[in-house]
N, C-alpha and C. Protein backbone atom coordinates (compact mmCIF):
# COMPACT_ATOMS: atom_id res chain seq x y z
N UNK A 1 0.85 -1.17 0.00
CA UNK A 1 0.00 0.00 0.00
C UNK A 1 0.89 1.23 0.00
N UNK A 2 0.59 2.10 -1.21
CA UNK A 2 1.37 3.50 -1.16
C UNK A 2 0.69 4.53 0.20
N UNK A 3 2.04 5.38 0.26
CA UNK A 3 1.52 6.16 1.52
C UNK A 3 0.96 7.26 0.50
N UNK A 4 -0.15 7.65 0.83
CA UNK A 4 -0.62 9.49 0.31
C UNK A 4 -0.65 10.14 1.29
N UNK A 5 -0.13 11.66 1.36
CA UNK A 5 -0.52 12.03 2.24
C UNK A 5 -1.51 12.88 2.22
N UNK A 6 -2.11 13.21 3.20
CA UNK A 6 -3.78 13.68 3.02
C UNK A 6 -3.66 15.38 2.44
N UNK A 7 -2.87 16.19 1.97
CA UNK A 7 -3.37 17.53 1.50
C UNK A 7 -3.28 16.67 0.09
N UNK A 8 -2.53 15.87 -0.48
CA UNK A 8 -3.01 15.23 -1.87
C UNK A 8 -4.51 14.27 -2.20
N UNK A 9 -5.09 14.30 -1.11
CA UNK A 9 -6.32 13.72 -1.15
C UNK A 9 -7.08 14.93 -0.91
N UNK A 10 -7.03 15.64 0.04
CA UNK A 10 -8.21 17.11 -0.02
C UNK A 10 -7.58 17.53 -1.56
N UNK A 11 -7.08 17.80 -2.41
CA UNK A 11 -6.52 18.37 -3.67
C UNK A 11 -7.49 17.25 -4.32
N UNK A 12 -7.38 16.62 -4.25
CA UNK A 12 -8.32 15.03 -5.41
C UNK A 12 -9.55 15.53 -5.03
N UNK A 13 -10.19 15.64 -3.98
CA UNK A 13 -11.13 15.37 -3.13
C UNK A 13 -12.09 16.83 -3.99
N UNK A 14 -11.55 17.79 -3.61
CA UNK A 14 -11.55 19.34 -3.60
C UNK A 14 -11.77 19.42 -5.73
N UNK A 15 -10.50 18.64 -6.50
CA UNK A 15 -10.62 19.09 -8.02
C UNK A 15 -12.15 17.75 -8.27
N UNK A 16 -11.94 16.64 -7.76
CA UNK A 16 -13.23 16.41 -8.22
C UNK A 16 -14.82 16.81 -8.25
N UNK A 17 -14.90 17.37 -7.13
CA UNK A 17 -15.97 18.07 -6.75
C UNK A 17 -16.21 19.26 -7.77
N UNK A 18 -15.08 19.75 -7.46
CA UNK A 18 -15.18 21.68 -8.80
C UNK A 18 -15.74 20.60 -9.73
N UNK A 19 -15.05 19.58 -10.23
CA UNK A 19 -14.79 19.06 -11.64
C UNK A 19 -16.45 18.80 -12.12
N UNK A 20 -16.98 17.84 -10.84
CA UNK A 20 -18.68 17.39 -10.99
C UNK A 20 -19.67 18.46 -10.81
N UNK A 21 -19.04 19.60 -10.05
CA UNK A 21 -20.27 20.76 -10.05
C UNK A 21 -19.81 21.78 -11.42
N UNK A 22 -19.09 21.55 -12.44
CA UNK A 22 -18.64 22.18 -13.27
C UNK A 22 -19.84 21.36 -14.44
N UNK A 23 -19.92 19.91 -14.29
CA UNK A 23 -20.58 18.89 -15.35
C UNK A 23 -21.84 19.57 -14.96
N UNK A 24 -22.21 19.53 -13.51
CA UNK A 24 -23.44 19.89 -13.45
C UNK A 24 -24.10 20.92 -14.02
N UNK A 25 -23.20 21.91 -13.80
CA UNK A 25 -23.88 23.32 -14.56
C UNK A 25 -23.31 23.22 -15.79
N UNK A 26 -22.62 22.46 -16.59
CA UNK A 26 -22.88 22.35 -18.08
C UNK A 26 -24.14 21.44 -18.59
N UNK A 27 -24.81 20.76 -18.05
CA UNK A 27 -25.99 19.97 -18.10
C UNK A 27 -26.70 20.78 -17.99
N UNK A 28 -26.95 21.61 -16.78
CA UNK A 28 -28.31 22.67 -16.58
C UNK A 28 -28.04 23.46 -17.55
N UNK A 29 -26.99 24.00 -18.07
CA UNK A 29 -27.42 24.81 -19.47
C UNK A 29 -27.87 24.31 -20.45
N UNK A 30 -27.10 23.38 -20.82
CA UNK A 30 -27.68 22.21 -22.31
C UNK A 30 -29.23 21.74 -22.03
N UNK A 31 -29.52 21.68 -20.70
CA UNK A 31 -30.74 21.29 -21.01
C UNK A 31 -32.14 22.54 -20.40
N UNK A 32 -31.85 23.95 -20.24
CA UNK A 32 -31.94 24.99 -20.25
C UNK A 32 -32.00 25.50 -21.89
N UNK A 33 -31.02 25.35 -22.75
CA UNK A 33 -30.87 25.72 -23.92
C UNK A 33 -32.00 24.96 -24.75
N UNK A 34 -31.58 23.41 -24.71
CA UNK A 34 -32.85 22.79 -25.11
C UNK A 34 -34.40 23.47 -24.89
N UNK A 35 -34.78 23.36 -23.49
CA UNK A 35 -35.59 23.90 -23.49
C UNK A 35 -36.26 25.05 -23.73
N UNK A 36 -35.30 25.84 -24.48
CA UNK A 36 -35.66 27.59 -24.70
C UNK A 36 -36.02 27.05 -25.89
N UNK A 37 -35.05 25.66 -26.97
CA UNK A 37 -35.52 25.68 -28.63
C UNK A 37 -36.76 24.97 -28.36
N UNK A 38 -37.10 24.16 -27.91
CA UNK A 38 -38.08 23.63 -28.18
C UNK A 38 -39.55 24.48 -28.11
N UNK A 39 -39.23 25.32 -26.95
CA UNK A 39 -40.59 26.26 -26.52
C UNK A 39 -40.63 27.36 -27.83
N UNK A 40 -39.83 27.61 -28.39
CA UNK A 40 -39.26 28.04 -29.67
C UNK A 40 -40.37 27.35 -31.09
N UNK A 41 -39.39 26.02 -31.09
CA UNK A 41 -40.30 25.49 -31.90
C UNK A 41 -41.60 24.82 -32.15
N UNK A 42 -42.16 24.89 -31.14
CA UNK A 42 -43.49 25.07 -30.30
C UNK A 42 -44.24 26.43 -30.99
N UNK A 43 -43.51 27.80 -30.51
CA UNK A 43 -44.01 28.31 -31.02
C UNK A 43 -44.50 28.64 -32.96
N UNK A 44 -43.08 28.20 -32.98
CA UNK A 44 -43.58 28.01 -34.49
C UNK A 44 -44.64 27.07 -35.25
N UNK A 45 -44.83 26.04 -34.62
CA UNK A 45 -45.76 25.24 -34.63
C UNK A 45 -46.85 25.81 -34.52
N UNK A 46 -47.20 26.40 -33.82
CA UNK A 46 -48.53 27.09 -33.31
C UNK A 46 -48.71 28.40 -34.53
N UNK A 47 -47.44 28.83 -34.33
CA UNK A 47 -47.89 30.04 -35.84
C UNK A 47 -48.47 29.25 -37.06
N UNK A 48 -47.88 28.38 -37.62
CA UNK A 48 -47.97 27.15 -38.61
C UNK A 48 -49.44 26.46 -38.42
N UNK A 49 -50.20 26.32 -37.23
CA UNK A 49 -51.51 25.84 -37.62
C UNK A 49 -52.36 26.77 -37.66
N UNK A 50 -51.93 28.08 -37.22
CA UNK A 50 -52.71 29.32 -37.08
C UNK A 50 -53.33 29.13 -39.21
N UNK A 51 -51.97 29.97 -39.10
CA UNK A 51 -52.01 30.04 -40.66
C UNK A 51 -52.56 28.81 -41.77
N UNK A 52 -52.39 28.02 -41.34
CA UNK A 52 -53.09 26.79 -41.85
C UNK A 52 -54.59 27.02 -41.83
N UNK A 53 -55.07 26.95 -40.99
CA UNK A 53 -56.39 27.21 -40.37
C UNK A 53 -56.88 28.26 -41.28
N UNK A 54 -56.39 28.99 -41.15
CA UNK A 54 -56.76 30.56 -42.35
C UNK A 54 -57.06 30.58 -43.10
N UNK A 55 -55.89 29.59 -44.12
CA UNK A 55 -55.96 29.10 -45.32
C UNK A 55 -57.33 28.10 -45.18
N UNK A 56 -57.57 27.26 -44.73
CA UNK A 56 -58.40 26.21 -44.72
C UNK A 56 -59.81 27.47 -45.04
N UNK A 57 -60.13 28.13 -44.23
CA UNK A 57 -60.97 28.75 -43.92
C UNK A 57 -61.02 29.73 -45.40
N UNK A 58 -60.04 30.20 -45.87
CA UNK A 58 -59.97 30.97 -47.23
C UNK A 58 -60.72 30.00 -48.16
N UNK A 59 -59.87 28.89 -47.81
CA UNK A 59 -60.46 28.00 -49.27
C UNK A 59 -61.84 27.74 -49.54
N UNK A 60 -62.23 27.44 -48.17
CA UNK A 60 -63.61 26.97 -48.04
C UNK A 60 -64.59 28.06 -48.58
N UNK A 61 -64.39 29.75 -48.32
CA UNK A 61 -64.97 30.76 -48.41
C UNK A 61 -65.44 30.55 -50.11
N UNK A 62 -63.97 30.43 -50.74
CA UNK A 62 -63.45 30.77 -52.43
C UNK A 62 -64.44 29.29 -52.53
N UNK A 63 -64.66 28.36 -51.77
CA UNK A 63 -65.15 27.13 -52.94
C UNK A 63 -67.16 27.39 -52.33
N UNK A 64 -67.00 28.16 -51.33
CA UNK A 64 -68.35 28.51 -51.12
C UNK A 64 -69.30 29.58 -52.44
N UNK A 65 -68.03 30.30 -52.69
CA UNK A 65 -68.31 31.40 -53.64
C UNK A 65 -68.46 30.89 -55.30
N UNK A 66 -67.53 29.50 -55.01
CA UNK A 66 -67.97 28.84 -56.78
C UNK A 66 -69.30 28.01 -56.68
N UNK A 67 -69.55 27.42 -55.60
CA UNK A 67 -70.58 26.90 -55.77
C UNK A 67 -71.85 27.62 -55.61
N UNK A 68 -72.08 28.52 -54.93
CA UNK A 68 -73.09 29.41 -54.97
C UNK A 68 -73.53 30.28 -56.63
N UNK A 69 -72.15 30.55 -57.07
CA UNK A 69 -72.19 31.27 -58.44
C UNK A 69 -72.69 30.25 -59.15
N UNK A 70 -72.27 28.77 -59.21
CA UNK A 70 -73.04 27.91 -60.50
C UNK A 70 -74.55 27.45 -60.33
N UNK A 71 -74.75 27.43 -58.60
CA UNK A 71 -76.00 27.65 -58.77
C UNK A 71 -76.75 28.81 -59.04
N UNK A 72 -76.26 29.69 -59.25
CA UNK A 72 -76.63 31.10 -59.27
C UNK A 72 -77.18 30.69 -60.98
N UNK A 73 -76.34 29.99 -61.29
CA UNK A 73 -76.27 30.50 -63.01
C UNK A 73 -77.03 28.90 -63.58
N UNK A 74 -77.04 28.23 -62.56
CA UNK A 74 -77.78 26.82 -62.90
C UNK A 74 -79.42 27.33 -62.71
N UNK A 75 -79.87 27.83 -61.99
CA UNK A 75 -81.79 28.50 -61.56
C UNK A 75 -81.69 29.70 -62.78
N UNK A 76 -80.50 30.67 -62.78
CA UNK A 76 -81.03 31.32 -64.03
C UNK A 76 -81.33 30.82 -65.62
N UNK A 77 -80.16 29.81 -65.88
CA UNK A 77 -80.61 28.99 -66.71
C UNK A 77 -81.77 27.96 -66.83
N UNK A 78 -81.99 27.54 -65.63
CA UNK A 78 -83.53 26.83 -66.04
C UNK A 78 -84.88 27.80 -66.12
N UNK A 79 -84.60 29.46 -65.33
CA UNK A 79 -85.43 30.13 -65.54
C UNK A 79 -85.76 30.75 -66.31
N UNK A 80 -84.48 30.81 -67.59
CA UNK A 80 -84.09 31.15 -69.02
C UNK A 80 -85.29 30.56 -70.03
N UNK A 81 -85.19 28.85 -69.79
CA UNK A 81 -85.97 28.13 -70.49
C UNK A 81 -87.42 27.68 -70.08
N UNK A 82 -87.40 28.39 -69.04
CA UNK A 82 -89.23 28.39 -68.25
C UNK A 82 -89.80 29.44 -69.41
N UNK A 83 -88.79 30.50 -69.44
CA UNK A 83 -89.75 31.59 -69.65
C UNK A 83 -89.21 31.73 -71.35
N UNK A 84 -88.47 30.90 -72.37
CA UNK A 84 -88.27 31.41 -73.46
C UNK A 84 -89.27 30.08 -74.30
């Protein structure tokens, strides 16, 4: 058995500790950072069905507006040939 003497063990004792509370707070940032992108891309997500939705809602308007016009023009045409 080697002799150590003990200020080389408080020195071990002392750099491992810095060393693991150094890992630690590189973890709480990485997963701090993570969590800022994700709430991030979250939000973009949410802009993305907004706008989706819009669109959905546009389209529906524009295919409300063709079908109303051909019936528009389907009753004038049969009322064309009622009355000619």
């Amino acid at each position: 058995m080697e002799f150590v003497p003990c200020d080389s063990l408080e020195i071990n004792a002392s750099t491992s500790l810095g060393l693991m509370k150094r890992k630690v707070q590189n973890d709480k940032k990485a997963l701090i950072e993570a969590r800022d992108e994700i709430q991030e891309k979250n939000r973009e997500i949410e802009q993305l069905n907004k706008t989706i939705l819009q669109m959905r809602r546009n389209l529906e308007k524009k295919q409300m507006v063709t079908v109303n016009k051909e019936n528009e023009d389907e009753i004038l045409g049969k009322l064309e040939e009622f009355y000619v």
